[in-house]
Protein backbone atom coordinates (compact mmCIF):
# COMPACT_ATOMS: atom_id res chain seq x y z
CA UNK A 1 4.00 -9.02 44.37
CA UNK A 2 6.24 -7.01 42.57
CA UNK A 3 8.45 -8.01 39.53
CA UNK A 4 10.87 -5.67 39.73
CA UNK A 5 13.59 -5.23 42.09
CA UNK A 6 12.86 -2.68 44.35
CA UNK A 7 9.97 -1.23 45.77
CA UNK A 8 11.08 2.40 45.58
CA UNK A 9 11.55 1.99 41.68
CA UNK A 10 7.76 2.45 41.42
CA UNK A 11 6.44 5.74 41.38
CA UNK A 12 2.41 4.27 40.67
CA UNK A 13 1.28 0.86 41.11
CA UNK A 14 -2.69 -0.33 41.79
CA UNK A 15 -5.05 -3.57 41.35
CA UNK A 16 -7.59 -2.65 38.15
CA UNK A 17 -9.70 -5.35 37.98
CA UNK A 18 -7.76 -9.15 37.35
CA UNK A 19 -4.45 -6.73 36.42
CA UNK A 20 -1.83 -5.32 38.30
CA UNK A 21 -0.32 -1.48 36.78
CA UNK A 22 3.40 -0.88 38.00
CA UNK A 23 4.67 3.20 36.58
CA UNK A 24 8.13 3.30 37.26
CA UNK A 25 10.52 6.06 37.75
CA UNK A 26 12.12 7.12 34.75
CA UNK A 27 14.80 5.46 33.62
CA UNK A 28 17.01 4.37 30.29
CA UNK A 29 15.75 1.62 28.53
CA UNK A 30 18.69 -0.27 29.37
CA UNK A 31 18.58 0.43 33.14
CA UNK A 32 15.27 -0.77 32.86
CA UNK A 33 15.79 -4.13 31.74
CA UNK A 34 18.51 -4.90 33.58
CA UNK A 35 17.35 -4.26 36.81
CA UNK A 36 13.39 -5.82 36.36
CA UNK A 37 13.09 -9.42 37.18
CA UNK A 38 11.54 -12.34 34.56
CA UNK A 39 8.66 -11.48 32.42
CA UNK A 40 6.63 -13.25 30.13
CA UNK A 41 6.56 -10.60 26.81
CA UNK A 42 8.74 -7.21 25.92
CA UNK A 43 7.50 -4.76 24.08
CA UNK A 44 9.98 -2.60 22.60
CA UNK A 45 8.84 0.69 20.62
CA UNK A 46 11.99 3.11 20.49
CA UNK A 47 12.28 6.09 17.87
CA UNK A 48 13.29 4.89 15.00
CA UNK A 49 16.38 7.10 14.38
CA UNK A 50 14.56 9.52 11.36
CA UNK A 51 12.22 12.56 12.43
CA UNK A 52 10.77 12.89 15.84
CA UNK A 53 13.67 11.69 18.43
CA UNK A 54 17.09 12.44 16.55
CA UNK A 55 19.58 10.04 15.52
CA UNK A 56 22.47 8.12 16.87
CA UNK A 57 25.26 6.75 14.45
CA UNK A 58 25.37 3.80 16.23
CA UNK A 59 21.43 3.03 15.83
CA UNK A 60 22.18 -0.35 14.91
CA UNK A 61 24.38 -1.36 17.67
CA UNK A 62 22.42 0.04 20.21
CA UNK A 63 18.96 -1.65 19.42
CA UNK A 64 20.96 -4.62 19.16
CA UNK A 65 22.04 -4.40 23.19
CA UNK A 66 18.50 -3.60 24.09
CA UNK A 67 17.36 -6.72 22.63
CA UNK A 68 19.73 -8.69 23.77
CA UNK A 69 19.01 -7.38 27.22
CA UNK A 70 15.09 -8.11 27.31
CA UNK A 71 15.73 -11.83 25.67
CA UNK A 72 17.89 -12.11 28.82
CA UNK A 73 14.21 -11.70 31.02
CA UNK A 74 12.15 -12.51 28.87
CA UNK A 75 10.62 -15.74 26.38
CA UNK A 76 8.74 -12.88 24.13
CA UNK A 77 10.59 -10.20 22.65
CA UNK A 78 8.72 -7.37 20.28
CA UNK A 79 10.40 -5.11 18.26
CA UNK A 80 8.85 -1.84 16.74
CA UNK A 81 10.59 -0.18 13.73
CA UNK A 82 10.56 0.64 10.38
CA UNK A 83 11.56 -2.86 8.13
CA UNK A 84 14.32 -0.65 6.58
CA UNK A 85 15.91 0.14 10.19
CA UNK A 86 14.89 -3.61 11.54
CA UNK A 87 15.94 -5.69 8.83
CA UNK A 88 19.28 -4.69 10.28
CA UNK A 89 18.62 -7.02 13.33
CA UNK A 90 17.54 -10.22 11.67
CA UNK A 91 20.73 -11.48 11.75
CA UNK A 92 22.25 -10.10 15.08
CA UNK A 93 18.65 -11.86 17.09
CA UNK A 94 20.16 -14.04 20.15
CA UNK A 95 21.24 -17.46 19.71
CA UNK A 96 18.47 -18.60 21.87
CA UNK A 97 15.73 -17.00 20.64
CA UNK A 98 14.20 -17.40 16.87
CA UNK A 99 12.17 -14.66 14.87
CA UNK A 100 8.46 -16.21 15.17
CA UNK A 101 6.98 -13.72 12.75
CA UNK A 102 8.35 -10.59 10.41
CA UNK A 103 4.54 -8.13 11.71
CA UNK A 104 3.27 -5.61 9.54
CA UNK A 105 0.98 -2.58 10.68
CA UNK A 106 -1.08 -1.36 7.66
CA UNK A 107 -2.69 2.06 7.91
CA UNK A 108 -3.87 3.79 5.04
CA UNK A 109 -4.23 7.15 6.82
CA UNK A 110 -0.74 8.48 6.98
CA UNK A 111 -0.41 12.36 6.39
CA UNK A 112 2.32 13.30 4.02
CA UNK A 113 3.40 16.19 2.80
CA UNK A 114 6.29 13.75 0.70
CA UNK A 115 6.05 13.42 -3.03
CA UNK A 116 6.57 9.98 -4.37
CA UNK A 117 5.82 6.98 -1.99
CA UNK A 118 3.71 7.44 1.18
CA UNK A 119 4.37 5.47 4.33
CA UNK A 120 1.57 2.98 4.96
CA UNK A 121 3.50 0.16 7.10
CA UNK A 122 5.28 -0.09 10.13
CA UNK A 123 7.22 -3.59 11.20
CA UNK A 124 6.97 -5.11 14.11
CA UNK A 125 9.73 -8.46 14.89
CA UNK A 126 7.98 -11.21 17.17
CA UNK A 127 11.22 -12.74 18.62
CA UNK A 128 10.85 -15.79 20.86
CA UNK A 129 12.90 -17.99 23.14
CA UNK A 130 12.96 -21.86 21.18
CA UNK A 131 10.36 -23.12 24.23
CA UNK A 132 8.48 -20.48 24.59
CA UNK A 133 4.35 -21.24 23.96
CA UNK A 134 2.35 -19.15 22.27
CA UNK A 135 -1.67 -19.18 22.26
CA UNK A 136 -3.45 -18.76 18.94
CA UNK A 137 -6.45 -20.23 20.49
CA UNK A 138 -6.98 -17.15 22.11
CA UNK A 139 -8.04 -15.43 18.86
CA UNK A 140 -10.62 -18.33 18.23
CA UNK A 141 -14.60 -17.57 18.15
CA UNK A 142 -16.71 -19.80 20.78
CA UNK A 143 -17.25 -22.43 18.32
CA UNK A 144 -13.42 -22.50 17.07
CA UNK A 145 -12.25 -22.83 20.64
CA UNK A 146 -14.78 -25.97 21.48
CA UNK A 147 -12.98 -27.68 18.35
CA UNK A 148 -9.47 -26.75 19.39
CA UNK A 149 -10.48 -28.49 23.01
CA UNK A 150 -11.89 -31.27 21.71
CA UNK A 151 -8.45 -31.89 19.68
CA UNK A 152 -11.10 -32.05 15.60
CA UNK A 153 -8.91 -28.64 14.75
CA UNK A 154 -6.17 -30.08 12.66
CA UNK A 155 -5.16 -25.98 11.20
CA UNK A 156 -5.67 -23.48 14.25
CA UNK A 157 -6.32 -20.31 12.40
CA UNK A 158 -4.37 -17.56 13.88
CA UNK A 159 -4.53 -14.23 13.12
CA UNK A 160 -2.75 -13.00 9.79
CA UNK A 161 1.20 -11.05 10.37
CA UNK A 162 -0.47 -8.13 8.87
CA UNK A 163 -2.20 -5.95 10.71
CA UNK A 164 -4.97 -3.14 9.22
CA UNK A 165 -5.66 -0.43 11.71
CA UNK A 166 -5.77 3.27 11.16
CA UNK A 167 -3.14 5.88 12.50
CA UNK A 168 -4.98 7.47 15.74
CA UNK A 169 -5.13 11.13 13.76
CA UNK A 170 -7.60 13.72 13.34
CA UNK A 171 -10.89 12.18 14.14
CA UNK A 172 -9.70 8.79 13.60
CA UNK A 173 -8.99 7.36 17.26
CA UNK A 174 -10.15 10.45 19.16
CA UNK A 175 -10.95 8.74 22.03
CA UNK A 176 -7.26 7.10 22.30
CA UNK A 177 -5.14 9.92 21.42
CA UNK A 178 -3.00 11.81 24.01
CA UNK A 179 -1.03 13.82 22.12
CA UNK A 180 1.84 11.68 22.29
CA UNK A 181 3.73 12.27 18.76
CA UNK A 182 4.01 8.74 17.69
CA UNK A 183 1.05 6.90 19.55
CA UNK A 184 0.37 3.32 18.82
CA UNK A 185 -3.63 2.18 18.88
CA UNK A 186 -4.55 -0.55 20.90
CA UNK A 187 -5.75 -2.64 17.77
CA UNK A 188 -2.10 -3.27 17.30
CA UNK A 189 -0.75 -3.88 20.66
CA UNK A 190 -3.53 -6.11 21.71
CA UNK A 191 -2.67 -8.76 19.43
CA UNK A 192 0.79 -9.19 20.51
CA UNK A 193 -0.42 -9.65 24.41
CA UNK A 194 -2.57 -12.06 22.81
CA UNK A 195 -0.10 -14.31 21.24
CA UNK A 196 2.21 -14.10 24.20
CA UNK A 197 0.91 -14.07 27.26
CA UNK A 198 -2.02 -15.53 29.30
CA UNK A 199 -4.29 -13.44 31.34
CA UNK A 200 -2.06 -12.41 34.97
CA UNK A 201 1.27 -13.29 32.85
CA UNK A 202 3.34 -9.85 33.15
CA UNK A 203 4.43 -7.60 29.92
CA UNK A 204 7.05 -4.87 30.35
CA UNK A 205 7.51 -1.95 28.27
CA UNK A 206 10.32 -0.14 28.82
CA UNK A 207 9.74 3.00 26.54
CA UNK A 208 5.70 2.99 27.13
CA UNK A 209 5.39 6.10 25.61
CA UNK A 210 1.65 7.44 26.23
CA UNK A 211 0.70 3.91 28.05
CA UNK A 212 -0.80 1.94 25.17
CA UNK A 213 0.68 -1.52 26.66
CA UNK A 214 -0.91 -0.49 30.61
CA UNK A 215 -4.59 0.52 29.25
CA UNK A 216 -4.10 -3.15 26.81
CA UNK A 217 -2.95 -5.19 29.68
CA UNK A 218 -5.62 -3.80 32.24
CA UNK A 219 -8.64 -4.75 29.46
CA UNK A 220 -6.81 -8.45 29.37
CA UNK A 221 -6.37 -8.83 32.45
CA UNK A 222 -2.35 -8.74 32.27
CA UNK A 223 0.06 -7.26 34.67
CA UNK A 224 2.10 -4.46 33.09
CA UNK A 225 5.48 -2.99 34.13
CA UNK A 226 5.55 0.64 32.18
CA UNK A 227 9.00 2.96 32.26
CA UNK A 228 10.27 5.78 29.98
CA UNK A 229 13.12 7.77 29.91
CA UNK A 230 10.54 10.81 29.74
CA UNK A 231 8.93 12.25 32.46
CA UNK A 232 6.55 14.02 30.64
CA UNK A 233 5.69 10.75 28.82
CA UNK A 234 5.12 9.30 32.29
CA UNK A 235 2.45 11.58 33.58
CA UNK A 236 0.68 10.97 30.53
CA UNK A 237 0.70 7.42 31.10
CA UNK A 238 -0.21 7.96 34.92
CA UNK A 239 -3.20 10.36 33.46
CA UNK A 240 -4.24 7.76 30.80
CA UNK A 241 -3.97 5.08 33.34
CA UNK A 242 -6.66 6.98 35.59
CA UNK A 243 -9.20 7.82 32.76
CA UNK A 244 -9.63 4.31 31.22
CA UNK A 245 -8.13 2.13 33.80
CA UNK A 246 -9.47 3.59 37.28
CA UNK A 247 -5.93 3.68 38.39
CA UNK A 248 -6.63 5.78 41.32
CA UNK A 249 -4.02 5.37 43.78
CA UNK A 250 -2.47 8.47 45.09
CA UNK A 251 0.78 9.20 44.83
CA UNK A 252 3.08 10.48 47.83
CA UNK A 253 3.96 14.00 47.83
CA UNK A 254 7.50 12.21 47.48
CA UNK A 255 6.51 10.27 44.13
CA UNK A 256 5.76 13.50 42.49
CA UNK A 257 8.75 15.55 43.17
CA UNK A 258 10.38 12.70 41.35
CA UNK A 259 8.02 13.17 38.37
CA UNK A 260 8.71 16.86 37.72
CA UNK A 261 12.69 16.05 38.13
């Protein structure tokens, strides 16, 4: 069944495995999440108004109405940014919704041709609806979990807010990259499925990028809804989405006159 609401919004959509792949057209972030149904988690990764993407003087205000808009379908909200551009939206998060945990990616591999301080962190805001569950059990080891069950775990030992994995560069990540210019690895996407969602629960990311969330959910056995704004970013997502995930459902000679629009 589909989540969002209308069939003809999805360009791609298969069965892989326990998980369920929806590509849809592209679309503004916005659009997106105001026309998809309930979901359990949101990933959010836009540009971060510096370099790569441009900039818009009203940033602030803007990332502010797309969170707003996937708390409204969502109990999981995550937000991808650098802390100097997000620290801006600690105090404008929903009324309903809390900040669960302030995330930081550490990589240690970060090119720079900048002299002075080289960026080794990006943020990442875990936002979440006051009821909303979330499972660190499912980052305990065999014997951990048979504790947890058997209620002797007074402590569950999550996983720490800071998370160590290298930028997919050079050599490093080879067999992720995709020449998307500001690819996430899946050792930092993973996690937040983890913490958020069981497996069949359904994560949407509305700016997917290169597909990091689909190939994340289809190894979890999550459903994904992906969307971008870019075409271009699309195919590579429909491309990655064949390699690793045996997405292999054909498209109508319909569905890709939309994708070269």
């Amino acid at each position: 069944m589909r989540v969002t609401d209308s069939e003809e919004n999805v360009l791609y959509g298969e069965t892989l495995r326990n998980s369920t792949i929806d590509i849809l057209k592209p679309a503004d972030v916005l659009q997106t999440l105001r026309t998809t149904q309930e979901v359990t988690s949101v990933i959010l990764d836009p540009w971060y108004n510096k370099g790569i993407g441009g900039e818009r003087k009203d940033y602030h205000e803007w990332l502010s109405s797309v969170i707003k808009a996937a708390c409204n379908i969502s109990k999981h909200v995550f937000v991808w940014g650098f802390p100097e551009i997000l620290a801006f939206q600690v105090q404008t998060i929903p009324e309903s919704f809390t900040l669960i945990s302030w995330l930081t990616w550490y990589y240690k591999n970060c090119p720079s041709v900048i002299r002075g301080w080289r960026s080794a962190q990006n943020t990442c805001l875990h936002l979440a609806s006051r009821d909303a569950p979330v499972y660190p059990e499912h980052f305990l080891n065999d014997e951990q979990l048979e504790r947890w069950r058997a209620g002797k775990m007074r402590f569950v030992p999550g996983p720490p807010s800071v998370l160590e994995a290298p930028l997919n560069i050079g050599f490093v990540g080879k067999k992720e990259q995709t020449k998307h210019p500001a690819q996430k690895p899946l050792a930092v996407i993973e996690p937040l499925i983890l913490m958020s969602t069981r497996e069949h629960d359904t994560v949407l990311d509305p700016m997917c990028g290169s597909g990091t969330t689909g190939e994340a959910c289809s190894r979890l056995n999550r459903r994904a809804i992906l969307c971008d704004i870019s075409a271009e970013y699309l195919s590579i997502t429909k491309k990655r989405m064949d390699q690793c995930c045996g997405f292999q459902k054909k498209e109508t000679a319909m569905q890709s006159r939309l994708l070269e629009k």
